[in-house]
C-alpha atoms as a PDB file:
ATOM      1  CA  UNK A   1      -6.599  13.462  -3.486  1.00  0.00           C
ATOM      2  CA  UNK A   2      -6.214  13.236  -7.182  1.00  0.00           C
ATOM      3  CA  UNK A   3      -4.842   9.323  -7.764  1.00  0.00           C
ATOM      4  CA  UNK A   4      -3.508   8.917 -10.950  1.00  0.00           C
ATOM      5  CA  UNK A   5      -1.105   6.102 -10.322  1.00  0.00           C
ATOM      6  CA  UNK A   6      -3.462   3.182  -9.615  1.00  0.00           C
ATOM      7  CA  UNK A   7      -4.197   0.846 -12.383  1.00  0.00           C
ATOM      8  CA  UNK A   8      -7.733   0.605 -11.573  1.00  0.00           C
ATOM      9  CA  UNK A   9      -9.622   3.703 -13.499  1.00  0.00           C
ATOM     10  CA  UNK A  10     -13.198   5.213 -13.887  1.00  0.00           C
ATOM     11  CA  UNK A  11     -14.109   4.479 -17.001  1.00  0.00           C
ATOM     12  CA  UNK A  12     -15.790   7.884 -18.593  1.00  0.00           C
ATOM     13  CA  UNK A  13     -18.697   6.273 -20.558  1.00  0.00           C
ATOM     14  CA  UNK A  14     -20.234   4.402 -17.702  1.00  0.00           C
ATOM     15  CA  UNK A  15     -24.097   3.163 -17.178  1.00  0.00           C
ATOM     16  CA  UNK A  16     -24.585   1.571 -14.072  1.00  0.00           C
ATOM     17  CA  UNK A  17     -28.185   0.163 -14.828  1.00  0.00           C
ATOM     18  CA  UNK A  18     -26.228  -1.143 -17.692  1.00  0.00           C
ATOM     19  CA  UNK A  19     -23.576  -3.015 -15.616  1.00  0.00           C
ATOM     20  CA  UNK A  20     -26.299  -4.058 -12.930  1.00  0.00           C
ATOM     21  CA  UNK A  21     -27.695  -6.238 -15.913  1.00  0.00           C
ATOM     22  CA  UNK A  22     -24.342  -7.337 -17.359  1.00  0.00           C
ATOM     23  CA  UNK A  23     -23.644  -8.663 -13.078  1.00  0.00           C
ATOM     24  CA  UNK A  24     -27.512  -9.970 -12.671  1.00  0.00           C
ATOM     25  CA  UNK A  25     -27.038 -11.978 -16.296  1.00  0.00           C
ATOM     26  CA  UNK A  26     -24.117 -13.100 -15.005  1.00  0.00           C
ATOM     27  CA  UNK A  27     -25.586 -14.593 -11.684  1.00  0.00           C
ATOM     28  CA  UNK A  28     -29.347 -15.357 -13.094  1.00  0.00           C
ATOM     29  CA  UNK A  29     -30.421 -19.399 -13.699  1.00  0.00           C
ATOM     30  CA  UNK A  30     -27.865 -22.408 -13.452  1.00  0.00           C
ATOM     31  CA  UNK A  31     -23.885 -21.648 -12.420  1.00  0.00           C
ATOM     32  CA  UNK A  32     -22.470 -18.344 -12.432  1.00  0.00           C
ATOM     33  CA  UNK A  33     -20.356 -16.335 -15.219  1.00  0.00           C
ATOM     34  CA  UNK A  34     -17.377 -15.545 -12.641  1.00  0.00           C
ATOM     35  CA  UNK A  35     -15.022 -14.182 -15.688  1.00  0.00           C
ATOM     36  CA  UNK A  36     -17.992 -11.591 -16.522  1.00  0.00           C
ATOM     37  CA  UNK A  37     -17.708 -10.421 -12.670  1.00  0.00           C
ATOM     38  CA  UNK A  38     -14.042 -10.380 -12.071  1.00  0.00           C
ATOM     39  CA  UNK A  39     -13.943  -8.460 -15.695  1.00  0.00           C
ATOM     40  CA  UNK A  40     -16.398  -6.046 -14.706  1.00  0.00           C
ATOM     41  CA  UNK A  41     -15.845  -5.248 -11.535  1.00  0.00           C
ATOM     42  CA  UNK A  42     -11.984  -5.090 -11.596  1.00  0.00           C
ATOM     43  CA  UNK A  43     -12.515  -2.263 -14.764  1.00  0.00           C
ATOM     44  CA  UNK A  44     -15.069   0.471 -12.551  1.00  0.00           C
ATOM     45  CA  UNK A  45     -13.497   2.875  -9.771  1.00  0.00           C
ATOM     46  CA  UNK A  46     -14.912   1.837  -6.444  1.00  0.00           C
ATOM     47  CA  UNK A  47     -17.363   5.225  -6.454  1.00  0.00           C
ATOM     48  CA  UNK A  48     -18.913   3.740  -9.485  1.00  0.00           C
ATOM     49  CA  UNK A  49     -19.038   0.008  -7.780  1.00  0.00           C
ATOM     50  CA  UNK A  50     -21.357   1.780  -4.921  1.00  0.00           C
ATOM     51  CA  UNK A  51     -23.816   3.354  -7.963  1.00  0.00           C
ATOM     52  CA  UNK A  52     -23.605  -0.455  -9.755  1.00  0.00           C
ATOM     53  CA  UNK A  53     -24.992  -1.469  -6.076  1.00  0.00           C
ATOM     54  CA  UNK A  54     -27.658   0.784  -6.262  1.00  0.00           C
ATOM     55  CA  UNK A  55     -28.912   0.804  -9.414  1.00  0.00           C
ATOM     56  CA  UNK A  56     -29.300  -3.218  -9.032  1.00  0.00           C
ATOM     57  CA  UNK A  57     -31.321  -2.948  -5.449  1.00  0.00           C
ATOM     58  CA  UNK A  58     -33.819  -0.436  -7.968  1.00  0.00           C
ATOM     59  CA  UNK A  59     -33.663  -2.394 -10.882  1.00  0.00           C
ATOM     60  CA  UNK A  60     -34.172  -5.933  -8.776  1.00  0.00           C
ATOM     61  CA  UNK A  61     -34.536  -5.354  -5.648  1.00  0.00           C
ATOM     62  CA  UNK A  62     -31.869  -7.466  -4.386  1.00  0.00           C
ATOM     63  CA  UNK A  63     -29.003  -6.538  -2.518  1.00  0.00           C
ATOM     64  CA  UNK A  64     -25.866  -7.230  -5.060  1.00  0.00           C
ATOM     65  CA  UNK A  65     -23.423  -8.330  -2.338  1.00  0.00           C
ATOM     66  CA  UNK A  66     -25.468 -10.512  -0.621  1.00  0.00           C
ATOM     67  CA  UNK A  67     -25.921 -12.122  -4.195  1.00  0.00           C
ATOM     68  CA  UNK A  68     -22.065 -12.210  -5.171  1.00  0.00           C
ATOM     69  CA  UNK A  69     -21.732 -13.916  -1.726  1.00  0.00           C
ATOM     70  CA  UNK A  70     -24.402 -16.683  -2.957  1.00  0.00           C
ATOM     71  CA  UNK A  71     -22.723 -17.478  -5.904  1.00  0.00           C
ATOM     72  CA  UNK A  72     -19.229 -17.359  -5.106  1.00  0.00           C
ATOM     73  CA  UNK A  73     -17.019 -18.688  -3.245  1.00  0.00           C
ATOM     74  CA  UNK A  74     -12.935 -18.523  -1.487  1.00  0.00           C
ATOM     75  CA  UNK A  75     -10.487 -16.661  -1.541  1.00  0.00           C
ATOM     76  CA  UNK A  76     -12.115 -15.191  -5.174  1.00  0.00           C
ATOM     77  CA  UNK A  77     -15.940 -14.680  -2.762  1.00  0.00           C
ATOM     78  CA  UNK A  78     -13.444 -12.515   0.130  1.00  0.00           C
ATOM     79  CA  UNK A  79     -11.830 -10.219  -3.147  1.00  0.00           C
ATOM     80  CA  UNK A  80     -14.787  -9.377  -5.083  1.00  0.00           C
ATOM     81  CA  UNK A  81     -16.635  -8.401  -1.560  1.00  0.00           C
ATOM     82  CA  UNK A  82     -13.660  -6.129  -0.570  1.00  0.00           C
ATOM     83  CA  UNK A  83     -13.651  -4.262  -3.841  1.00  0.00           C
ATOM     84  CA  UNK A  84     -17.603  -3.581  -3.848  1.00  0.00           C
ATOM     85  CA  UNK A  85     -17.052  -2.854  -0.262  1.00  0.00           C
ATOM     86  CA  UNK A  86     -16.825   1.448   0.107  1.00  0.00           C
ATOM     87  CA  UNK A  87     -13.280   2.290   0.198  1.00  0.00           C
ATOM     88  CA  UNK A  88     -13.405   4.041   4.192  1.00  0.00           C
ATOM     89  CA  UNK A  89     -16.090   1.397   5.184  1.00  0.00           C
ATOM     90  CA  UNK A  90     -13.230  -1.360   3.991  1.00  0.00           C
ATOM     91  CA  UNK A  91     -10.621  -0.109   6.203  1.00  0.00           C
ATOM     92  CA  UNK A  92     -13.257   0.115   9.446  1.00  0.00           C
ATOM     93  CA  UNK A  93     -14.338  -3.377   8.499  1.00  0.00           C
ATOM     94  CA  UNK A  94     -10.933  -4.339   8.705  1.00  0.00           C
ATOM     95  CA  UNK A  95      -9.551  -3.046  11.984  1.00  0.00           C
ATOM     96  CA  UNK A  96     -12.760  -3.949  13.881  1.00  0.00           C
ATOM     97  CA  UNK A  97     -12.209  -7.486  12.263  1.00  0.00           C
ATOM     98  CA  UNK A  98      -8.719  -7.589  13.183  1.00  0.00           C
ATOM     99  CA  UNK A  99      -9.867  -6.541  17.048  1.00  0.00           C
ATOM    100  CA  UNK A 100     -12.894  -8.866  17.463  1.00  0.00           C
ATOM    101  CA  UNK A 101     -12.680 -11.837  19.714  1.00  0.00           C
ATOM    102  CA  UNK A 102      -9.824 -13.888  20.888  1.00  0.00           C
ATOM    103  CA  UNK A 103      -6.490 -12.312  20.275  1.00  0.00           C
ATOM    104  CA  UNK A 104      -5.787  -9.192  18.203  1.00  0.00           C
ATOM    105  CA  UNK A 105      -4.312  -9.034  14.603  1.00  0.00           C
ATOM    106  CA  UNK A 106      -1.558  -6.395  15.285  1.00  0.00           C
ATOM    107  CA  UNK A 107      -0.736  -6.735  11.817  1.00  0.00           C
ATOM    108  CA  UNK A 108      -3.563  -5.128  10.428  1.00  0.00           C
ATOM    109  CA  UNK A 109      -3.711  -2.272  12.728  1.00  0.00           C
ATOM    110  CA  UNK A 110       0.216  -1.287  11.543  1.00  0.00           C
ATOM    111  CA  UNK A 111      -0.716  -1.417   7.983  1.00  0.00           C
ATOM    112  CA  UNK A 112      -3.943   0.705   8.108  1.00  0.00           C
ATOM    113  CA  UNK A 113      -2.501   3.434  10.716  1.00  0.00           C
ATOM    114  CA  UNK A 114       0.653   3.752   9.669  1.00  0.00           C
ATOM    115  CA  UNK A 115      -0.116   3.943   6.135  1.00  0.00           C
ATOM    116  CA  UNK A 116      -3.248   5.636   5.787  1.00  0.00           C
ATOM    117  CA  UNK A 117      -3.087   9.822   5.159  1.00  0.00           C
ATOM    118  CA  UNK A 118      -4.096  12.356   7.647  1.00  0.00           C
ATOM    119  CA  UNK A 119      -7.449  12.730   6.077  1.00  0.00           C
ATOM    120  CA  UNK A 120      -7.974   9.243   5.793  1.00  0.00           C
ATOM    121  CA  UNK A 121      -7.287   8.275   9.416  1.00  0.00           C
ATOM    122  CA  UNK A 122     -10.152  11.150  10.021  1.00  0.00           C
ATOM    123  CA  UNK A 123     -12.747   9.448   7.516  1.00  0.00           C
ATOM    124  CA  UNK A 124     -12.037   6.335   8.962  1.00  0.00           C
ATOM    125  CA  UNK A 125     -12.560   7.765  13.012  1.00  0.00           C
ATOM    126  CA  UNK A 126     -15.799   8.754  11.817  1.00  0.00           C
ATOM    127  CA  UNK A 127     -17.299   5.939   9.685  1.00  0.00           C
ATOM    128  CA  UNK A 128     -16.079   3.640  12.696  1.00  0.00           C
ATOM    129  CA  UNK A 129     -18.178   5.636  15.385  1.00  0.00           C
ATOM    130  CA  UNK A 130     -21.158   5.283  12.813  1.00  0.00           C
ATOM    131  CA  UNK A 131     -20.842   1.591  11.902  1.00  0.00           C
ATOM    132  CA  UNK A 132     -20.360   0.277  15.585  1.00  0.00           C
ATOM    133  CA  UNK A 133     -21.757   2.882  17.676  1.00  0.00           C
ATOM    134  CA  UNK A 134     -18.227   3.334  19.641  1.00  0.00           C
ATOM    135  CA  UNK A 135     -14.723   5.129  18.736  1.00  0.00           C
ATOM    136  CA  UNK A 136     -11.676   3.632  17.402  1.00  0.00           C
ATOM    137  CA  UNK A 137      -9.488   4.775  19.664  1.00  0.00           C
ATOM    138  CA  UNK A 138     -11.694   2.742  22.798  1.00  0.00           C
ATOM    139  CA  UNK A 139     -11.630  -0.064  21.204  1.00  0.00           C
ATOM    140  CA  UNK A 140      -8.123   0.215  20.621  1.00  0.00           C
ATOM    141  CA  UNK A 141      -7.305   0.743  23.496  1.00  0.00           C
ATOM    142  CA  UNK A 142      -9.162  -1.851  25.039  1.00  0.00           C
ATOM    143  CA  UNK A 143      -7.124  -4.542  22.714  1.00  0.00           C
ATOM    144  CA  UNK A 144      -3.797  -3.390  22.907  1.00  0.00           C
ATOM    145  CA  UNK A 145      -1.088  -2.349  25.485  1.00  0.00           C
ATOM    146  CA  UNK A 146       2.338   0.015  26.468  1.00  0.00           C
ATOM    147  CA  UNK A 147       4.000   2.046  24.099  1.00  0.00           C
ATOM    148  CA  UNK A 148       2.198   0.102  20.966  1.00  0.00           C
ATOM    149  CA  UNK A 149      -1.069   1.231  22.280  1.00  0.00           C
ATOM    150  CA  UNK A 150       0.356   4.604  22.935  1.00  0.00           C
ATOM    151  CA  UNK A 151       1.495   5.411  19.288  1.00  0.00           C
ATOM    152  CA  UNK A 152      -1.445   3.870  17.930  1.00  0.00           C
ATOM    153  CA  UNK A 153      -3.944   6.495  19.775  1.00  0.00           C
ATOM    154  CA  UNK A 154      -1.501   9.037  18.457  1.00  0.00           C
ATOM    155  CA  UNK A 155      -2.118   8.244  15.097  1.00  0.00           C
ATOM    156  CA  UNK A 156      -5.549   7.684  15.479  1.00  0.00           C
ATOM    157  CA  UNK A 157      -5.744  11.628  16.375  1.00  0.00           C
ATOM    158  CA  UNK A 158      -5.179  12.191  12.751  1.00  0.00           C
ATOM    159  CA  UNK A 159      -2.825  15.676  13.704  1.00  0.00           C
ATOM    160  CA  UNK A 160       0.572  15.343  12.390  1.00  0.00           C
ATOM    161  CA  UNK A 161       2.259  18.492  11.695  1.00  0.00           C
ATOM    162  CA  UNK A 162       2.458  19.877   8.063  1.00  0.00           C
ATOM    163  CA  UNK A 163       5.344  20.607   6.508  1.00  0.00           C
ATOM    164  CA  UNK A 164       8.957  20.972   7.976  1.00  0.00           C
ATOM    165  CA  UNK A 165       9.992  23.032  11.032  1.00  0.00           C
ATOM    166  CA  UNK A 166      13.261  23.419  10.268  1.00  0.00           C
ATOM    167  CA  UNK A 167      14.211  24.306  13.573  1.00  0.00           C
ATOM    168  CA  UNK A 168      13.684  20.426  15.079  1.00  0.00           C
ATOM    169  CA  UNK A 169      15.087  19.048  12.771  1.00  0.00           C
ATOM    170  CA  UNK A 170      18.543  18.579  13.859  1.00  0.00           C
ATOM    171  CA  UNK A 171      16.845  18.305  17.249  1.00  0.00           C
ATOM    172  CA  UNK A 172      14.566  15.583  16.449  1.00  0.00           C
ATOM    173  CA  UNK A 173      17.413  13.739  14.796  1.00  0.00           C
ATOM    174  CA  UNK A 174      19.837  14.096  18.564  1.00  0.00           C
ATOM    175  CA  UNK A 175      16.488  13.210  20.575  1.00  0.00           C
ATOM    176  CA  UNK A 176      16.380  10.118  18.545  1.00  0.00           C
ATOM    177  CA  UNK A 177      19.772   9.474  18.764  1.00  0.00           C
ATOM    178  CA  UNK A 178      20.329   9.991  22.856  1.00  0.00           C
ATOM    179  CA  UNK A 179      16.958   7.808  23.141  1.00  0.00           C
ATOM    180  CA  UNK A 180      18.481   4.970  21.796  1.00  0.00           C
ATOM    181  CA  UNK A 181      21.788   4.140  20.636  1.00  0.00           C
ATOM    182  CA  UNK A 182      23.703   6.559  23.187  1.00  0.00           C
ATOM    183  CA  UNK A 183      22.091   5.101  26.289  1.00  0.00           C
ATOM    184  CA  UNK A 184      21.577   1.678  27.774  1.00  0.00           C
ATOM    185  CA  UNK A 185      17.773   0.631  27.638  1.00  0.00           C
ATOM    186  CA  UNK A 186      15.968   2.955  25.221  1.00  0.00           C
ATOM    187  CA  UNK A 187      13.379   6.081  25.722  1.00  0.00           C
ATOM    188  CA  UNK A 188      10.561   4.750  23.630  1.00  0.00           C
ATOM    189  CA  UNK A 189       8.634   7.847  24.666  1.00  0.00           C
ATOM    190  CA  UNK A 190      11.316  10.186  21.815  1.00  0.00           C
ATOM    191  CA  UNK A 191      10.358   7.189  19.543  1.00  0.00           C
ATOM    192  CA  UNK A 192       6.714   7.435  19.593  1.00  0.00           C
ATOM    193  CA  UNK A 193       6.578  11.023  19.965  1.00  0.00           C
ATOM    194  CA  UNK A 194       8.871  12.393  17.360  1.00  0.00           C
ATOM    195  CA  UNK A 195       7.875   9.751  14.508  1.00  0.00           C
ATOM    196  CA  UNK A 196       4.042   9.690  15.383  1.00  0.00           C
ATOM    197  CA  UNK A 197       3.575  13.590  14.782  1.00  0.00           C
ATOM    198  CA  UNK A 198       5.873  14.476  12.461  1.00  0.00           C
ATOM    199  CA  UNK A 199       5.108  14.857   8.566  1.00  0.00           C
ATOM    200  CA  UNK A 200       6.401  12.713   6.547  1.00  0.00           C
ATOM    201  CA  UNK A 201       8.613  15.562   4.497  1.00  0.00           C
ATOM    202  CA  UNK A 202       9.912  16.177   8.362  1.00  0.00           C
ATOM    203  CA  UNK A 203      10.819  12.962   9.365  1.00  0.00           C
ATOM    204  CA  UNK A 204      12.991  12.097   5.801  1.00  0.00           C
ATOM    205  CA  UNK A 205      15.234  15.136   6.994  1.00  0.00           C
ATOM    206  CA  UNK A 206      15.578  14.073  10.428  1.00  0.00           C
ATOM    207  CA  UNK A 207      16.166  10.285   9.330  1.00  0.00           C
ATOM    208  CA  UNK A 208      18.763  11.878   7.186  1.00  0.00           C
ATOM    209  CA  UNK A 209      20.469  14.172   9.903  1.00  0.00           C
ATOM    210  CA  UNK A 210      19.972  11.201  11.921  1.00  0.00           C
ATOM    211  CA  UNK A 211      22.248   8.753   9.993  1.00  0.00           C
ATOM    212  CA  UNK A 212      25.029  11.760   9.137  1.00  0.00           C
ATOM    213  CA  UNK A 213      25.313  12.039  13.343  1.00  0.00           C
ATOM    214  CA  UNK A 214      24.309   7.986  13.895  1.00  0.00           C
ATOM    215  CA  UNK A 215      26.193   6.592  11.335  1.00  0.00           C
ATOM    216  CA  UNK A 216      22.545   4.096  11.358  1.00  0.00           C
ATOM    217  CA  UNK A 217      19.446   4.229   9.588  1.00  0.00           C
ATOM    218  CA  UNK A 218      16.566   4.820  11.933  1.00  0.00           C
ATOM    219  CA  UNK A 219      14.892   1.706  10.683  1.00  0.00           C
ATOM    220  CA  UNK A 220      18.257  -0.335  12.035  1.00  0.00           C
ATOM    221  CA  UNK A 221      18.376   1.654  15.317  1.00  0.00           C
ATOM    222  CA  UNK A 222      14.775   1.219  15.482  1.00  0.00           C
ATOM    223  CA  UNK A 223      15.010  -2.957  14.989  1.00  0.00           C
ATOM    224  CA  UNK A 224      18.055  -2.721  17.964  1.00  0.00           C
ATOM    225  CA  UNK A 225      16.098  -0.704  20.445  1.00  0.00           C
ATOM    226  CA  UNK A 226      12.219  -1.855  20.345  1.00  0.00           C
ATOM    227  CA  UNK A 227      10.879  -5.313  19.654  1.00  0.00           C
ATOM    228  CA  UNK A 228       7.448  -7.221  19.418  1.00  0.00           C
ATOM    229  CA  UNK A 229       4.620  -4.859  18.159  1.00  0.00           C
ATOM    230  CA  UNK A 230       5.998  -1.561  19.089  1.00  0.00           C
ATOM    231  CA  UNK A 231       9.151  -2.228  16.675  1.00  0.00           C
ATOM    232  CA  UNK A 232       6.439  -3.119  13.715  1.00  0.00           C
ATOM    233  CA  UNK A 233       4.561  -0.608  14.575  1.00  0.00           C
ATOM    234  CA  UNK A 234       7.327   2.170  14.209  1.00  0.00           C
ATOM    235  CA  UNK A 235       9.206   0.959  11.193  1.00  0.00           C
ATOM    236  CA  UNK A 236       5.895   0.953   9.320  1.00  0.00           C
ATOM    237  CA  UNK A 237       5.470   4.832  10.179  1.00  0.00           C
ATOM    238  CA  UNK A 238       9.366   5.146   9.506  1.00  0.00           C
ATOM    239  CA  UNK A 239       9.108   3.302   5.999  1.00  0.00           C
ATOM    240  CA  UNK A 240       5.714   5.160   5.356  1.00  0.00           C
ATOM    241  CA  UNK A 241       7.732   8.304   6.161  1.00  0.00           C
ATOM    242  CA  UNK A 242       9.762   7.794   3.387  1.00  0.00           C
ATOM    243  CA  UNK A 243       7.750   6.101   0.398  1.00  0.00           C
ATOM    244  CA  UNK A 244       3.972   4.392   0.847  1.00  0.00           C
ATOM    245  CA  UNK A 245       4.234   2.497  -2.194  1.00  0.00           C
ATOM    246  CA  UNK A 246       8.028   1.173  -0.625  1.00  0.00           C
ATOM    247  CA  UNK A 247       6.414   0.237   2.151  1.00  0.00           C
ATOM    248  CA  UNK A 248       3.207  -1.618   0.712  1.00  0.00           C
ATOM    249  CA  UNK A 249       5.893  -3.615  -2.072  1.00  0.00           C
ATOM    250  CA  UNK A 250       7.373  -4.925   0.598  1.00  0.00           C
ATOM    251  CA  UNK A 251       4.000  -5.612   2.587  1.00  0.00           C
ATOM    252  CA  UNK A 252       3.340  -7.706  -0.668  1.00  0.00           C
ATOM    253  CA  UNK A 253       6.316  -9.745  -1.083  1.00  0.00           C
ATOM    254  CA  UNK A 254       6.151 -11.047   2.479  1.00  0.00           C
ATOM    255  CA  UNK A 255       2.592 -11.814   2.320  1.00  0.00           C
ATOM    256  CA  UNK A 256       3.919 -14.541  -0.689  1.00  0.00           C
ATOM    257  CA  UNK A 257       7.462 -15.315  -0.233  1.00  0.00           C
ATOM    258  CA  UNK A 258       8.493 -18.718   1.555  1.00  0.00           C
ATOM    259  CA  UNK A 259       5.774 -21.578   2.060  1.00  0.00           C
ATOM    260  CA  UNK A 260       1.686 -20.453   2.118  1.00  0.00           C
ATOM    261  CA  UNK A 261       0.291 -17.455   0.869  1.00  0.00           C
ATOM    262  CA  UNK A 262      -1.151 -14.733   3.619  1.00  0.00           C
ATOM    263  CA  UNK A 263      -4.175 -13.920   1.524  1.00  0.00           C
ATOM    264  CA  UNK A 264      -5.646 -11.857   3.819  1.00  0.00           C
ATOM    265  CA  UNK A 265      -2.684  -9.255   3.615  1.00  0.00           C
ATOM    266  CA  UNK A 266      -2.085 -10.141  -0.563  1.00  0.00           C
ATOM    267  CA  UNK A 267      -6.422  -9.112  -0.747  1.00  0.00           C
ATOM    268  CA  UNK A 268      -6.190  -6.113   1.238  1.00  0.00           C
ATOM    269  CA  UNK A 269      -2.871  -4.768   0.094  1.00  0.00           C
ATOM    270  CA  UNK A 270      -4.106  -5.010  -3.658  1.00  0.00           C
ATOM    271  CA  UNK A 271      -7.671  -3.795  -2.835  1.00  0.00           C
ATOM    272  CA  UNK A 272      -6.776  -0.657  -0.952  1.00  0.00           C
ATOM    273  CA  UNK A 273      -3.519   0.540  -3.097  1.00  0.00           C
ATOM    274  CA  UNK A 274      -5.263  -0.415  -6.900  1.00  0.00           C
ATOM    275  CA  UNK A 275      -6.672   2.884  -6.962  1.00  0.00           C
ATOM    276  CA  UNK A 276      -4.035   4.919  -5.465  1.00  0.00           C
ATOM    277  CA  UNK A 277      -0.279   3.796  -6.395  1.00  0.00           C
ATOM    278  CA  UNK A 278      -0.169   0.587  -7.314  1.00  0.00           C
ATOM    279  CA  UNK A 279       2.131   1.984 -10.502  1.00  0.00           C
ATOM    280  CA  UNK A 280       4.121   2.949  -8.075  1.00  0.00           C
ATOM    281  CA  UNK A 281       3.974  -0.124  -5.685  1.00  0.00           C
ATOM    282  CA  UNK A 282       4.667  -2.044  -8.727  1.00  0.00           C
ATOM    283  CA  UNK A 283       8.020  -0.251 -10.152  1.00  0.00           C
ATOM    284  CA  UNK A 284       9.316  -0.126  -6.064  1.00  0.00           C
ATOM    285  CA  UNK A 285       8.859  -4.058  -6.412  1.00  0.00           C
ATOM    286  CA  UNK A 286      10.799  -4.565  -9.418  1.00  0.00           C
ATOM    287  CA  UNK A 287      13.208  -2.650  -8.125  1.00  0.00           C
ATOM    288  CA  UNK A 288      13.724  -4.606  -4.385  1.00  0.00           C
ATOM    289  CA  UNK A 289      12.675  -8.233  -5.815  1.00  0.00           C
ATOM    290  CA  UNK A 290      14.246 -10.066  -8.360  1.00  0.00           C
ATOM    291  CA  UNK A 291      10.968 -10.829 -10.144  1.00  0.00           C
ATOM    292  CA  UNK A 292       7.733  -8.422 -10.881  1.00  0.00           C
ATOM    293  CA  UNK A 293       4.546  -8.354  -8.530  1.00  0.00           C
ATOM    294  CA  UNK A 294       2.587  -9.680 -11.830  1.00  0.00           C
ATOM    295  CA  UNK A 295       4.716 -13.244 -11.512  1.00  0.00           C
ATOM    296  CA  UNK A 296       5.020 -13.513  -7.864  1.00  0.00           C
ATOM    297  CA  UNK A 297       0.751 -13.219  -7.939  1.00  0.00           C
ATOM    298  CA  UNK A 298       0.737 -15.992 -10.421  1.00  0.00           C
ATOM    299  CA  UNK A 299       3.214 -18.070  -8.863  1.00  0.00           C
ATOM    300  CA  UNK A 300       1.285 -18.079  -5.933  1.00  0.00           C
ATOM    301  CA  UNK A 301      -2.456 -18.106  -6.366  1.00  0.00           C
ATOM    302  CA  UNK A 302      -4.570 -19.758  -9.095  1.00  0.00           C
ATOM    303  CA  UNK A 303      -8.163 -19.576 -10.551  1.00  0.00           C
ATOM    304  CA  UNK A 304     -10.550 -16.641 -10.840  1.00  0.00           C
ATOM    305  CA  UNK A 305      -8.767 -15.091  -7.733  1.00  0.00           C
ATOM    306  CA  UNK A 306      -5.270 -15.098  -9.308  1.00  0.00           C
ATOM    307  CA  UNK A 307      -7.064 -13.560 -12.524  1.00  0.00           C
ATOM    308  CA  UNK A 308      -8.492 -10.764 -10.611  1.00  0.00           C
ATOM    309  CA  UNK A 309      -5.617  -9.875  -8.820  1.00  0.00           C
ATOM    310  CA  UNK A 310      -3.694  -9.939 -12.093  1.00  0.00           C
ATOM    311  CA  UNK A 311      -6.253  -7.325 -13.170  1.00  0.00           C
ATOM    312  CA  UNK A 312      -5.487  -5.403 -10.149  1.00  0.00           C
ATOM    313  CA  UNK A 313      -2.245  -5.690 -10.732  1.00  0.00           C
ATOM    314  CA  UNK A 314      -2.537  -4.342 -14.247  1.00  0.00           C
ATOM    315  CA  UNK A 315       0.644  -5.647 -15.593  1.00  0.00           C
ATOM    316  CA  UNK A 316       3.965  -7.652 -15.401  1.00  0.00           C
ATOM    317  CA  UNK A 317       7.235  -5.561 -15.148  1.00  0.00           C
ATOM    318  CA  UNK A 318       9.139  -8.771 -16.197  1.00  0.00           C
END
């Protein structure tokens, strides 16, 4: 996949053993040059970050995370790890996090699976099987329950249709419709089926033949007829359906609106997306919020970490 709407680029004249040095000068003796780090690393693609990592184990033999972690520290420690951190290995990291010990972080699960493509969801199968010696889709299962569970282990099959089948798609749109608003209860089964292996080209026509014969928007029918994880869970693939970077402004906004900041969500939102859309994300945010992403980050964090995700960021669309 080509990305050329992330504000994070691969420089063309890049030397890694160059950059090692520039990151080991910046760490080496008494305190640590943090604005050399967050400058550096914030300006290389992640594929050159993992060559950076490299060339400093040969040139030092020292592993360059492990040093980052030694020197820094936070929220800004937590950022600069996620962006050294492999792009697939990040999202396994993640969802095994989120599933580990006491209580389950359904919100990171919804994010990932519903957003990630169908290639990606297949990357991240297999780099989960090879980091922690078990699939995905067991542990999933282990952590999570009903008709949440049983859309997330669709979407962890990675095998939504391609294109539109034109044919369902009035269909689709009067399966949805009888499953929910025109019956008491609701048929979550339609629900998890139709929106969990449908493409996303697909599922804007049937959300659209779905409102002309509903008079709703799925997401609305979809907030009256689920609740709890299930209803996250499907208006993230519904939203997703439509526009990614839609989605992901609004993941953004809620991780910073009202009192506290969920860093967690704010870090992995702008770590996973600055490659990919964040143009995009950014634009979509203007357009929903009254302010830009740029002064909603700096209204909300402060230090090194606010200057790296201002980087990230890449500008203010005041």
């Amino acid at each position: 996949m080509e990305a050329t709407r992330g504000t994070v680029k691969a420089p063309a004249n890049f030397n890694a053993n160059q950059d090692a040095e520039v990151l080991y000068k910046a760490m080496k003796g008494l305190g640590t040059d943090e604005a050399a780090i967050l400058a550096l690393v914030t300006a290389r693609s992640n594929a050159q970050r993992q060559q950076i990592k490299a060339a400093y184990k040969t040139l030092h033999g020292k592993d360059l995370v492990s040093d980052l972690k030694g020197e820094l520290t936070g929220k800004f420690e937590t950022l600069i790890v996620a962006l050294m951190t492999p792009i697939v290995s990040y999202d396994v990291n993640q969802l095994h996090h989120a599933m580990k010990g006491a209580g389950t972080t359904e919100k990171v699960l919804v994010e990932i699976l519903a957003s990630r493509t169908t290639q990606q969801v297949k990357d991240i199968n297999a780099a989960y099987k090879l980091e922690y010696g078990h699939n995905l889709e067991d542990d999933i299962t282990g952590d999570t329950s009903g008709y949440f569970q049983r859309l997330l282990v669709i979407l962890i099959q990675a095998s939504r249709q391609q294109g539109v089948q034109e044919g369902l798609v009035d269909s689709d749109a009067q399966a949805l419709f009888k499953a929910g608003e025109q019956k008491t209860g609701t048929d979550e089964e339609q629900f998890i089926t139709i929106l969990g292996n449908r493409s996303s080209l697909h599922l804007k026509k049937v959300f659209d033949a779905y409102m002309k014969l509903s008079g709703f928007e799925i997401e609305e029918s979809i907030k009256r007829e689920t609740s709890g994880s299930l209803q996250d869970l499907l208006l993230a693939v519904a939203k997703c359906a439509r526009s990614v970077p839609t989605y992901y402004a609004e993941v953004l906004y809620k991780s910073m609106k009202g009192a506290g900041t969920d860093d967690n969500t704010l870090i992995r939102a702008m770590v996973s997306r600055s490659e990919l859309d964040m143009l995009d994300i950014r634009a979509e945010f203007r357009r929903m919020f009254a302010c830009s992403l740029h002064s909603m980050i700096t209204g909300d964090t402060s230090g090194d970490y606010r200057k790296t995700l201002l980087l990230l960021c890449g500008g203010n669309d005041a």
